[in-house]
N, C-alpha and C. Protein backbone atom coordinates (compact mmCIF):
# COMPACT_ATOMS: atom_id res chain seq x y z
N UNK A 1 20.53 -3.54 6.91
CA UNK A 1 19.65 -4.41 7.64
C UNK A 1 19.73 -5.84 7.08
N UNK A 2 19.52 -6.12 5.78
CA UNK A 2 19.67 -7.27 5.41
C UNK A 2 21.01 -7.69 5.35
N UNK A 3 22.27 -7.24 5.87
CA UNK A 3 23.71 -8.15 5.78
C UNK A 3 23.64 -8.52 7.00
N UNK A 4 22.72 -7.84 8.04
CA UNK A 4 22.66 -8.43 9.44
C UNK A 4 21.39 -8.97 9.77
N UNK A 5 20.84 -9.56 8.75
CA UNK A 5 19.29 -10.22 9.45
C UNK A 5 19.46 -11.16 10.28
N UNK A 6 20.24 -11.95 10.61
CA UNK A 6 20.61 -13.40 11.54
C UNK A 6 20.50 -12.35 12.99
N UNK A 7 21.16 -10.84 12.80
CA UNK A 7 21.34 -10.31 14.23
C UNK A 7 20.17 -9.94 14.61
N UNK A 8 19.22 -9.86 13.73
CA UNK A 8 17.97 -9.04 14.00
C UNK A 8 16.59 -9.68 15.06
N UNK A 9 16.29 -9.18 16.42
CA UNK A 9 15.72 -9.76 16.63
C UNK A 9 14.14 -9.36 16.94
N UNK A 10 13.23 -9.96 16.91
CA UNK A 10 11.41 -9.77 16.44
C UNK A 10 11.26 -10.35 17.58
N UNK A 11 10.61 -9.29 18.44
CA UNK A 11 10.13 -9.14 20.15
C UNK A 11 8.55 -8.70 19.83
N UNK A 12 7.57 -9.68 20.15
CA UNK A 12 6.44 -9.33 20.64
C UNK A 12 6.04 -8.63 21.75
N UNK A 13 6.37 -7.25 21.87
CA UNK A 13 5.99 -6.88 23.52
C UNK A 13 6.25 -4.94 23.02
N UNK A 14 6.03 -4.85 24.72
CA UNK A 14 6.21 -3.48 24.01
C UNK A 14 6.97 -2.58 24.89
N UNK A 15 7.72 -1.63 23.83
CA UNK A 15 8.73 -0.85 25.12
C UNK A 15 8.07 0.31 25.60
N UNK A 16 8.40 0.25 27.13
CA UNK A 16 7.41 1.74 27.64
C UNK A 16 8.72 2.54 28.75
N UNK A 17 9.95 2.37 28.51
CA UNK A 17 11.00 2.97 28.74
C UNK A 17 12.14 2.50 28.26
N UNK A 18 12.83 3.79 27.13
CA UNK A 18 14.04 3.96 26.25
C UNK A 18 15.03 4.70 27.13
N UNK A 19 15.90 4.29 27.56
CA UNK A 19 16.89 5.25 28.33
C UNK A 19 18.65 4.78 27.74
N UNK A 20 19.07 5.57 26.30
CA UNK A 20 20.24 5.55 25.63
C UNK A 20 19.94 4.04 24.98
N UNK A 21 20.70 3.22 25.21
CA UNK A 21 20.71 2.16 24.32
C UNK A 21 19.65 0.88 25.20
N UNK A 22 19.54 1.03 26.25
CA UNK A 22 18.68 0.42 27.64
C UNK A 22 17.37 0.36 26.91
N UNK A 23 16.29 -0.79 26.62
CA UNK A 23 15.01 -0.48 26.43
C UNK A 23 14.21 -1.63 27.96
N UNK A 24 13.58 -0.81 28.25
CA UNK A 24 12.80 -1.95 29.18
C UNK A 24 11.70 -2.11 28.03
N UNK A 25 10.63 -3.32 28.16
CA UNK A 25 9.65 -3.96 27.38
C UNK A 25 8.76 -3.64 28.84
N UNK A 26 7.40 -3.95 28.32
CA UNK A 26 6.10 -4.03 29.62
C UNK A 26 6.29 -5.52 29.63
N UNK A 27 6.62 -6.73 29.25
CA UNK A 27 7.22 -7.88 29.88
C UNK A 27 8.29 -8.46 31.23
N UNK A 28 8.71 -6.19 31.69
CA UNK A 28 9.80 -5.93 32.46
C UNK A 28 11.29 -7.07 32.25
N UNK A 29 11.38 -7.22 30.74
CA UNK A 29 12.76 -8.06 30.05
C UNK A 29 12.68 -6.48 29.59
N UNK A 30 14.29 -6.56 29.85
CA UNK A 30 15.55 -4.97 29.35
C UNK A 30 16.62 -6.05 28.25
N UNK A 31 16.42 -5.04 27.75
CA UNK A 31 17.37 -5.53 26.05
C UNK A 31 18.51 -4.10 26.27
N UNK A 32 19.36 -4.67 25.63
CA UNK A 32 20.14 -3.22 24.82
C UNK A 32 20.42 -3.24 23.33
N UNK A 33 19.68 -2.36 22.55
CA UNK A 33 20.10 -2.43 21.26
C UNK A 33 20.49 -1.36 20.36
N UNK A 34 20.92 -1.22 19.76
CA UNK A 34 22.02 -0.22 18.41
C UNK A 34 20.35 0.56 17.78
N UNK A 35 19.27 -0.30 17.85
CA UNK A 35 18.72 0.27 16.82
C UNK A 35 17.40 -0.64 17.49
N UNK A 36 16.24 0.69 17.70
CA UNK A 36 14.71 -0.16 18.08
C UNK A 36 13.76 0.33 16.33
N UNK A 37 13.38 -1.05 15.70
CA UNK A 37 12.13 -0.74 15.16
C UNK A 37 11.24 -0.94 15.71
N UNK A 38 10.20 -0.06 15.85
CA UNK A 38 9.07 -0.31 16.53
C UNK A 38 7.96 -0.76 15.61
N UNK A 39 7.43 -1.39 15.16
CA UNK A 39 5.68 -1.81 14.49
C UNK A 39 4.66 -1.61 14.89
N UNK A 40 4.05 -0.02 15.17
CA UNK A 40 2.60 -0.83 15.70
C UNK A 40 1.40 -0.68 14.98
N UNK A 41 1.87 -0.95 13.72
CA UNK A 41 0.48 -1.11 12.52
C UNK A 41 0.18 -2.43 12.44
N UNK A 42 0.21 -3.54 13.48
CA UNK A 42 -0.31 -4.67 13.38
C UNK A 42 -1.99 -4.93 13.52
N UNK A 43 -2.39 -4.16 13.91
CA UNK A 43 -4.23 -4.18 13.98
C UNK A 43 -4.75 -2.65 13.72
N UNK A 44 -5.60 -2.59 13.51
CA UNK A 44 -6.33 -1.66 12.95
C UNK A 44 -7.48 -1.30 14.04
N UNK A 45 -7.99 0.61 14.40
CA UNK A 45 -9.34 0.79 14.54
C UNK A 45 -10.08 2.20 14.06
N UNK A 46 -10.99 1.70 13.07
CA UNK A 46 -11.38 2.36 12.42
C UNK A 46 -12.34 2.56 12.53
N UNK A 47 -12.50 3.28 14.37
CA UNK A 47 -14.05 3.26 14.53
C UNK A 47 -14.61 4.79 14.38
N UNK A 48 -13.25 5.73 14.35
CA UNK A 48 -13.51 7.15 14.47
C UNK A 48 -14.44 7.48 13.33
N UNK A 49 -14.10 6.59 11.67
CA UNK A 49 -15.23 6.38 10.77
C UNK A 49 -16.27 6.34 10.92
N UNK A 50 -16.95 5.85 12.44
CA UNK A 50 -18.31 6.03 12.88
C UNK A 50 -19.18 5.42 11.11
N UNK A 51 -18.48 3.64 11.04
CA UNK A 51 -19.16 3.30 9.74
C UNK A 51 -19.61 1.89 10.02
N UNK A 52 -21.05 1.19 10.24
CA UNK A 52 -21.24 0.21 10.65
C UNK A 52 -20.44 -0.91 10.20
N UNK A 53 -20.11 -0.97 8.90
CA UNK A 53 -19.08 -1.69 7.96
C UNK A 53 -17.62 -1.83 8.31
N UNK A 54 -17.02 -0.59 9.31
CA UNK A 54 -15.97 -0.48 9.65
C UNK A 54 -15.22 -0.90 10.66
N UNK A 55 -16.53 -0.53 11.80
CA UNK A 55 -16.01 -0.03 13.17
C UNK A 55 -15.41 -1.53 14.06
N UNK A 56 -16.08 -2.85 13.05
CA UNK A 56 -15.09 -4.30 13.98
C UNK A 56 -13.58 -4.58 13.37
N UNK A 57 -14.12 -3.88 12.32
CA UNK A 57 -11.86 -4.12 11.53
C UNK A 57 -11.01 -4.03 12.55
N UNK A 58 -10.17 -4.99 12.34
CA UNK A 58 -9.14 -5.13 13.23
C UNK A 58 -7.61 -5.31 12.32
N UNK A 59 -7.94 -5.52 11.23
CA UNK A 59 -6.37 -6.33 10.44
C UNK A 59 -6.86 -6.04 9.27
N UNK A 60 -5.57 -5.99 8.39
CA UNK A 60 -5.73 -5.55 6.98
C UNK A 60 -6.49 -6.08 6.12
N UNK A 61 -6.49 -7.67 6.23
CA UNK A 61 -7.06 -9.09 5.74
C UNK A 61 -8.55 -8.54 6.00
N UNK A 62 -8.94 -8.17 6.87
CA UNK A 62 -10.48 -7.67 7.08
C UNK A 62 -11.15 -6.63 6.34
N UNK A 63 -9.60 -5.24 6.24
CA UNK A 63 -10.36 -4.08 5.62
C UNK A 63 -10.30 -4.42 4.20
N UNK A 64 -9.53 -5.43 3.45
CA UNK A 64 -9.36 -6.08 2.56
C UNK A 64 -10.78 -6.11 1.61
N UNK A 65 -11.44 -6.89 2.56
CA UNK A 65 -12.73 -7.68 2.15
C UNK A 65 -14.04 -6.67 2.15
N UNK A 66 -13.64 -5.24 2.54
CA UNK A 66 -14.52 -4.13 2.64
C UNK A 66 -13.98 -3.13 1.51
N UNK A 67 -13.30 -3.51 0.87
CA UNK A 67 -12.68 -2.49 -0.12
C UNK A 67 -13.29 -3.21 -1.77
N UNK A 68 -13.77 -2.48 -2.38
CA UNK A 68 -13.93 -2.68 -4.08
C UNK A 68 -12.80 -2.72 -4.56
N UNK A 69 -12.29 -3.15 -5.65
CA UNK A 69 -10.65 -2.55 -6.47
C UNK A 69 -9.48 -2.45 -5.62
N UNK A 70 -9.36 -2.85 -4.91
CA UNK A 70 -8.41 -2.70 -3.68
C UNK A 70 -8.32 -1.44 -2.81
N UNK A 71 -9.16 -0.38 -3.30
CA UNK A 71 -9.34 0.78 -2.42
C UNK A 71 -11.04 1.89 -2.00
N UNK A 72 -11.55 1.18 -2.70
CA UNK A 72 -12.97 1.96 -2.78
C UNK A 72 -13.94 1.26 -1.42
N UNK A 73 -14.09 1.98 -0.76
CA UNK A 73 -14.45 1.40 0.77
C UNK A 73 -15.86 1.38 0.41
N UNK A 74 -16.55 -0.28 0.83
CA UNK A 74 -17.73 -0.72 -0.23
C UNK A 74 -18.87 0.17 1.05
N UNK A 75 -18.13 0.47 1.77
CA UNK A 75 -19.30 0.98 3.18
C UNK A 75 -19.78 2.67 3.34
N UNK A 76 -18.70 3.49 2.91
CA UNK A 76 -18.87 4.67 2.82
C UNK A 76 -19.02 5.00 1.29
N UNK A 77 -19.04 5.89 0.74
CA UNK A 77 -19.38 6.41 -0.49
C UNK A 77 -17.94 7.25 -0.33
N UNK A 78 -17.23 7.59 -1.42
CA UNK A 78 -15.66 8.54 -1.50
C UNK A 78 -15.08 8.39 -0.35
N UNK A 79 -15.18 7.07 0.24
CA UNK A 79 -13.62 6.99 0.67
C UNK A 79 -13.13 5.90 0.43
N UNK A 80 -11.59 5.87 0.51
CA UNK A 80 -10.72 5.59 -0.66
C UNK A 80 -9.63 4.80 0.59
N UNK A 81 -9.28 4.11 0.36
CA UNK A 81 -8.15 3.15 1.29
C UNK A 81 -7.04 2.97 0.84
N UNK A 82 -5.70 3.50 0.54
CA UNK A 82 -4.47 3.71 0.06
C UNK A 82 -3.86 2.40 0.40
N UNK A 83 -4.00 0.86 1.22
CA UNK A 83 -3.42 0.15 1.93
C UNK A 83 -3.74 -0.82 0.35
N UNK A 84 -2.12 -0.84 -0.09
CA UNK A 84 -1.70 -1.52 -1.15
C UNK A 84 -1.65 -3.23 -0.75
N UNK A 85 -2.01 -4.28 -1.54
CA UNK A 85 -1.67 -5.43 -1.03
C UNK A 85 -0.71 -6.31 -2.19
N UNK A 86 0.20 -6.29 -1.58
CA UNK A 86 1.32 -6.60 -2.78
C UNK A 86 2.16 -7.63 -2.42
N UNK A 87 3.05 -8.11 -2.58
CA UNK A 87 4.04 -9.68 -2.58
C UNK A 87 5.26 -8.80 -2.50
N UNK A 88 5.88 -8.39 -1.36
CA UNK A 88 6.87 -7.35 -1.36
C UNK A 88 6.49 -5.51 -1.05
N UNK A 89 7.58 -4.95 -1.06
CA UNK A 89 7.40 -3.55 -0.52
C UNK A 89 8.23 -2.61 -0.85
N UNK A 90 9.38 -2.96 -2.35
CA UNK A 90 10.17 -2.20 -2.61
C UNK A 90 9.53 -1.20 -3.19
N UNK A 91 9.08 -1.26 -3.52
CA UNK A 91 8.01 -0.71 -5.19
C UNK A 91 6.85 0.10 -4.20
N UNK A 92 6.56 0.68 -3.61
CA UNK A 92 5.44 0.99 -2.66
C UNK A 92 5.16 2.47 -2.91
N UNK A 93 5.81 3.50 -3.31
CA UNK A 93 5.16 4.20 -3.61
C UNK A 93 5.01 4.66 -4.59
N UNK A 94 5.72 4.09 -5.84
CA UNK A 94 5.70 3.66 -7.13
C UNK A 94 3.84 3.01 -7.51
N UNK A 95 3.57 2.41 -6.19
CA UNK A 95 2.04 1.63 -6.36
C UNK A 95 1.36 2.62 -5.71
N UNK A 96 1.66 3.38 -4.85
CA UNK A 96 0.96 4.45 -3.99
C UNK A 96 0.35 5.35 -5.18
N UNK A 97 1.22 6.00 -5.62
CA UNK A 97 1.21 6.92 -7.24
C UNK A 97 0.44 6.44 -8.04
N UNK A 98 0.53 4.72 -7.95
CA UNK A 98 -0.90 4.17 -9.28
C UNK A 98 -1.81 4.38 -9.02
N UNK A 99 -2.09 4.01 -7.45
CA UNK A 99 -3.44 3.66 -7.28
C UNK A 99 -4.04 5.37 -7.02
N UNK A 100 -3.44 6.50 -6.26
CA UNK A 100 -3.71 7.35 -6.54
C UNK A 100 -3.93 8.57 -7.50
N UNK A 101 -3.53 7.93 -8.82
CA UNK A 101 -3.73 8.32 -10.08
C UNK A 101 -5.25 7.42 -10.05
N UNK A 102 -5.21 6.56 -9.89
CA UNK A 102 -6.35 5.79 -10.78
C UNK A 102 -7.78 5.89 -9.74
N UNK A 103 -7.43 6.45 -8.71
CA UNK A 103 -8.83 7.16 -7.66
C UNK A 103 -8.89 8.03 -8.04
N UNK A 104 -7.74 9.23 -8.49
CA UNK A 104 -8.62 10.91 -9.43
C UNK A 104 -9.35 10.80 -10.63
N UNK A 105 -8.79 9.15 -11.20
CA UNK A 105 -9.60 8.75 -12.45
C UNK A 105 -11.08 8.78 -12.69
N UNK A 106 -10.71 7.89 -10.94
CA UNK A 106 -12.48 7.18 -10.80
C UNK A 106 -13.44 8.66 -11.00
N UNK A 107 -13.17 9.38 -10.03
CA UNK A 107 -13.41 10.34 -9.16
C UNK A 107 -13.93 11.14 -10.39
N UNK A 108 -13.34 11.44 -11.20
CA UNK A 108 -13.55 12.15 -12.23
C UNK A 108 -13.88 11.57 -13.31
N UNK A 109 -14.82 10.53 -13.11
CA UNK A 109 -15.49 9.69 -13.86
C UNK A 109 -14.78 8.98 -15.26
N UNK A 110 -13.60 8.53 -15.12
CA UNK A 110 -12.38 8.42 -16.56
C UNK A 110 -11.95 6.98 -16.34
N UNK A 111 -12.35 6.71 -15.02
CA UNK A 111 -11.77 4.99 -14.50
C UNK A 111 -13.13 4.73 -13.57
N UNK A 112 -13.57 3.01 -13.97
CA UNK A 112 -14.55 2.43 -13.35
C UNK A 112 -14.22 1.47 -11.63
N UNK A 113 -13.99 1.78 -10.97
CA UNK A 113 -13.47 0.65 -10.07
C UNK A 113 -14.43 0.21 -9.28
N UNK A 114 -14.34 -1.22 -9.25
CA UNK A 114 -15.27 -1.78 -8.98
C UNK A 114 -15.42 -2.63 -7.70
N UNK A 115 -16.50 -2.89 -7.39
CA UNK A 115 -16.97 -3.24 -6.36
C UNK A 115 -16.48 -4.44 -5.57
N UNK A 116 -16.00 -5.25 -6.35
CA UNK A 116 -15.41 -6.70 -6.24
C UNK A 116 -14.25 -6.22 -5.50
N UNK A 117 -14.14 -7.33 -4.05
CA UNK A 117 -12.95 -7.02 -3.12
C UNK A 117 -11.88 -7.81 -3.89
N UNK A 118 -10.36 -7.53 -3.95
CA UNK A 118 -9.49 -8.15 -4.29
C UNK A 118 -8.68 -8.71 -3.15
N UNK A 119 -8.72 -10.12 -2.78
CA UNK A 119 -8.28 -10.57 -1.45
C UNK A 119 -7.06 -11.41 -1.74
N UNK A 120 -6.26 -11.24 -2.96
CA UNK A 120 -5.08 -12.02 -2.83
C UNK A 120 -4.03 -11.03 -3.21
N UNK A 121 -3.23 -11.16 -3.69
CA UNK A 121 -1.61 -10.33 -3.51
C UNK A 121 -1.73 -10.06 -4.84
N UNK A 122 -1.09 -9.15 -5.41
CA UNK A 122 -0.16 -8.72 -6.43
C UNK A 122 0.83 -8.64 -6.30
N UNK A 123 2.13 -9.17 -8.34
CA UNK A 123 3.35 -8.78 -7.72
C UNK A 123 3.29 -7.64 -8.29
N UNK A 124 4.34 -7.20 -8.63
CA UNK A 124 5.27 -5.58 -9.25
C UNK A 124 4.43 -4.87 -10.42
N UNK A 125 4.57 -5.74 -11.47
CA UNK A 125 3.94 -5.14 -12.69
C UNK A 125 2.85 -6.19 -12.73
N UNK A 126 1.82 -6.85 -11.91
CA UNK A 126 1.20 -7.46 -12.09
C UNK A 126 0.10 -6.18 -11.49
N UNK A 127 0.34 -5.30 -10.70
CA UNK A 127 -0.59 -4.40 -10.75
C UNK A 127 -0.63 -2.91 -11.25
N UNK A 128 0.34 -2.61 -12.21
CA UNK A 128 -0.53 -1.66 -13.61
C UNK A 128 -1.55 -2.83 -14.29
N UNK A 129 -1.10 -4.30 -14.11
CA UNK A 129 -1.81 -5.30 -15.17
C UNK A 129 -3.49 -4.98 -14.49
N UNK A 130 -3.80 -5.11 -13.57
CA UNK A 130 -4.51 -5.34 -12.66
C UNK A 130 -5.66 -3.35 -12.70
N UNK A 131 -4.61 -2.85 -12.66
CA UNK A 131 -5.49 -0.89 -12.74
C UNK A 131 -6.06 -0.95 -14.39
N UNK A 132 -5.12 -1.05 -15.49
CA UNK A 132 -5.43 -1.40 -17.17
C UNK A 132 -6.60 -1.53 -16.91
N UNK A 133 -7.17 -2.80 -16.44
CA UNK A 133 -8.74 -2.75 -16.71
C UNK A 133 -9.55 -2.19 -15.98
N UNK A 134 -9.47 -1.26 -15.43
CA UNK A 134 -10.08 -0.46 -14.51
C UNK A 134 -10.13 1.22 -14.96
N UNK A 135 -8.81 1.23 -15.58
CA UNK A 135 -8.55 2.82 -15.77
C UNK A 135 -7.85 2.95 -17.14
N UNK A 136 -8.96 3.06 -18.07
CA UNK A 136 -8.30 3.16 -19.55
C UNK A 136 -7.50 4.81 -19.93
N UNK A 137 -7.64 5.41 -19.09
CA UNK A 137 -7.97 6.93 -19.52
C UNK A 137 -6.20 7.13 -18.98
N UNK A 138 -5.84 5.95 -17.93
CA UNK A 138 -4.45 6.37 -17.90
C UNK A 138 -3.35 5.09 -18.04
N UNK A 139 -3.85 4.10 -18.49
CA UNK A 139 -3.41 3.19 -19.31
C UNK A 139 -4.23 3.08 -20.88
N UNK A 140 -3.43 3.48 -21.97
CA UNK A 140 -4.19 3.53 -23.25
C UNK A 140 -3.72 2.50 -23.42
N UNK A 141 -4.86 1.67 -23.99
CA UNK A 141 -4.63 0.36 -24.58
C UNK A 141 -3.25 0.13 -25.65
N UNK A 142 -2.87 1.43 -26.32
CA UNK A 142 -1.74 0.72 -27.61
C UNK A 142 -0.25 1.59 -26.57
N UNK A 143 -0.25 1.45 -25.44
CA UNK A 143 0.98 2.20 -25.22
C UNK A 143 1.66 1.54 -24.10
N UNK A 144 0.76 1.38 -22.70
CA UNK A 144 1.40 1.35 -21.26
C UNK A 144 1.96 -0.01 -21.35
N UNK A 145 1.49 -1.06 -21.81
CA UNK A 145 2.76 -2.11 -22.09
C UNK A 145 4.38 -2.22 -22.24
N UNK A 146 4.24 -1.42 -23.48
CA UNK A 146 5.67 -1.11 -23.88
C UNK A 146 6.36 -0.32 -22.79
N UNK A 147 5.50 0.95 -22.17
CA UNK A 147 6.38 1.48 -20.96
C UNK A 147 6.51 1.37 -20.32
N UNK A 148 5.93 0.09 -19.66
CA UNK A 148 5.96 -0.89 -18.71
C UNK A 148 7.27 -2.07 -18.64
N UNK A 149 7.10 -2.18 -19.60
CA UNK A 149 8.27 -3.30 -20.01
C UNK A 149 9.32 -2.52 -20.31
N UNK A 150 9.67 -1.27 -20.77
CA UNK A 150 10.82 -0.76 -20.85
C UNK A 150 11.26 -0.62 -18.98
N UNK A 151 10.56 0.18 -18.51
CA UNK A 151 10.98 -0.05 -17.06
C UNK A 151 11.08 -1.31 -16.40
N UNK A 152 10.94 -2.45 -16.37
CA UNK A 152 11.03 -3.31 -16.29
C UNK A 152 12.38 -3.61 -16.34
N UNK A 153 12.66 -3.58 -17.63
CA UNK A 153 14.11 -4.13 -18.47
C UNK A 153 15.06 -3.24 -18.71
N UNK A 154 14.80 -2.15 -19.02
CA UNK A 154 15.95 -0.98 -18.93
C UNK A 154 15.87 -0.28 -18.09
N UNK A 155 15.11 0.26 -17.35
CA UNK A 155 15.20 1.08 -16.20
C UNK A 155 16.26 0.63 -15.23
N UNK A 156 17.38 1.87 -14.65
CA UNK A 156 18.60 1.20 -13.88
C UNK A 156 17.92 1.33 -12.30
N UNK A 157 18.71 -0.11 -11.69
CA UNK A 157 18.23 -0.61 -10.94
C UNK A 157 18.58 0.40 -9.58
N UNK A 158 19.64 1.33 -10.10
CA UNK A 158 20.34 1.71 -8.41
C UNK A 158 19.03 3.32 -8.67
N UNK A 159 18.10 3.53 -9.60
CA UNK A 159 17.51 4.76 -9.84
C UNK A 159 15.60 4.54 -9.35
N UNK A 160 15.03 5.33 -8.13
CA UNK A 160 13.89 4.40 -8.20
C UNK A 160 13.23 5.33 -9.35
N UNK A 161 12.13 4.40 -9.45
CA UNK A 161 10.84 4.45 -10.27
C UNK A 161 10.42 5.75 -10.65
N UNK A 162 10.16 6.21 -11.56
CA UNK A 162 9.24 7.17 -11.75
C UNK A 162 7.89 7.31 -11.72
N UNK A 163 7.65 8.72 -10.90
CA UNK A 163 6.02 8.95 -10.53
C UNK A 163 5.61 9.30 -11.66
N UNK A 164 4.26 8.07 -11.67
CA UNK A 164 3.56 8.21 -13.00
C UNK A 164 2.62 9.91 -12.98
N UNK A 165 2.83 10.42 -14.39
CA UNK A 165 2.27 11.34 -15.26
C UNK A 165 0.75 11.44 -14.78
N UNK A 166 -0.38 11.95 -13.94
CA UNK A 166 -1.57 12.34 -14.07
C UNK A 166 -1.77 12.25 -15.70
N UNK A 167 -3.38 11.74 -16.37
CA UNK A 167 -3.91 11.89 -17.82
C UNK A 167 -3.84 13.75 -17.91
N UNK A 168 -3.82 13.70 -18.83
CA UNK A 168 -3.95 14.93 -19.48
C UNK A 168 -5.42 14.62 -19.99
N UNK A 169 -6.58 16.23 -19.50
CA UNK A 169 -7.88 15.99 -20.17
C UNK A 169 -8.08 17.53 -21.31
N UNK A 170 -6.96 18.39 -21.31
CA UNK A 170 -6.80 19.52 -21.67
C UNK A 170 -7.86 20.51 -21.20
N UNK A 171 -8.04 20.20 -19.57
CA UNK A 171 -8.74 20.91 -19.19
C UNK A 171 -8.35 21.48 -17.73
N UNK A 172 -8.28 22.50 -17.21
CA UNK A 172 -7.82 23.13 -15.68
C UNK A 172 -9.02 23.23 -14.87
């Protein structure tokens, strides 16, 4: 995709007949292309939540500003919003894995997350920086640095990420 981004083209509209390589759009403009991505996570409705807090969200930027810690939905009580906000998307479920480590934390009373919406971006390792103070129980203060920065710097690039380790509480 990226040796052909110049070919790539971003159509606002929408296709409501695919026939082989033929797409008609509801603009009734017919394209032919090798390859349709479709997007339609551009707005949000989250009214099935039946949550006064919820039900006008329309865009991420909105549910943003309803979330504590970047996932603790300030409107319902245990529920939890997986919608990462990051500066990029390689790394995504590498952050999926954090943040869902660090909600069994909360959950199980071992990580505090807090109420305060986080409305600007994170990059890569700027959010283990960002969970650390939130979730000591699976960042120990004298360790996740160093294994942070080893992946960082030695970890090979063509290998992805490893899913972080759940804490150990020596308990089932």
């Amino acid at each position: 995709m990226l040796a052909n981004l110049t070919c790539i083209d971003r159509l606002r509209d929408e296709p409501i007949e695919i026939d082989r390589r033929s797409i008609v759009l509801k603009s009734d403009r017919r394209i032919d292309a090798d390859v349709l991505l479709w997007g339609t996570g551009y707005s949000l409705d989250l009214a099935y939540l039946a949550s006064i807090g919820l039900n006008q969200i329309r865009y991420p930027n909105e549910l943003a500003a309803r979330r504590g810690s970047m996932v603790m939905s300030l409107d319902a009580p245990n529920l939890y919003f997986m919608s990462v906000g990051l500066e990029g998307t390689g790394a995504t479920p590498w952050h999926y894995a954090h943040l869902a480590r660090t909600i069994v934390s909360h959950v199980r009373g071992m990580a505090a997350l807090s109420r305060e919406p986080i409305l600007r971006h994170l990059n890569y390792f700027g959010f283990p920086n960002f969970l650390a103070r939130l979730d000591p129980a699976n960042y120990p203060a004298d360790a996740w640095r160093k294994e942070y920065l080893s992946l960082a710097t030695e970890f090979p690039d063509e290998r992805p990420l490893p899913i972080p380790q759940l804490f150990s509480t020596g308990q089932s």
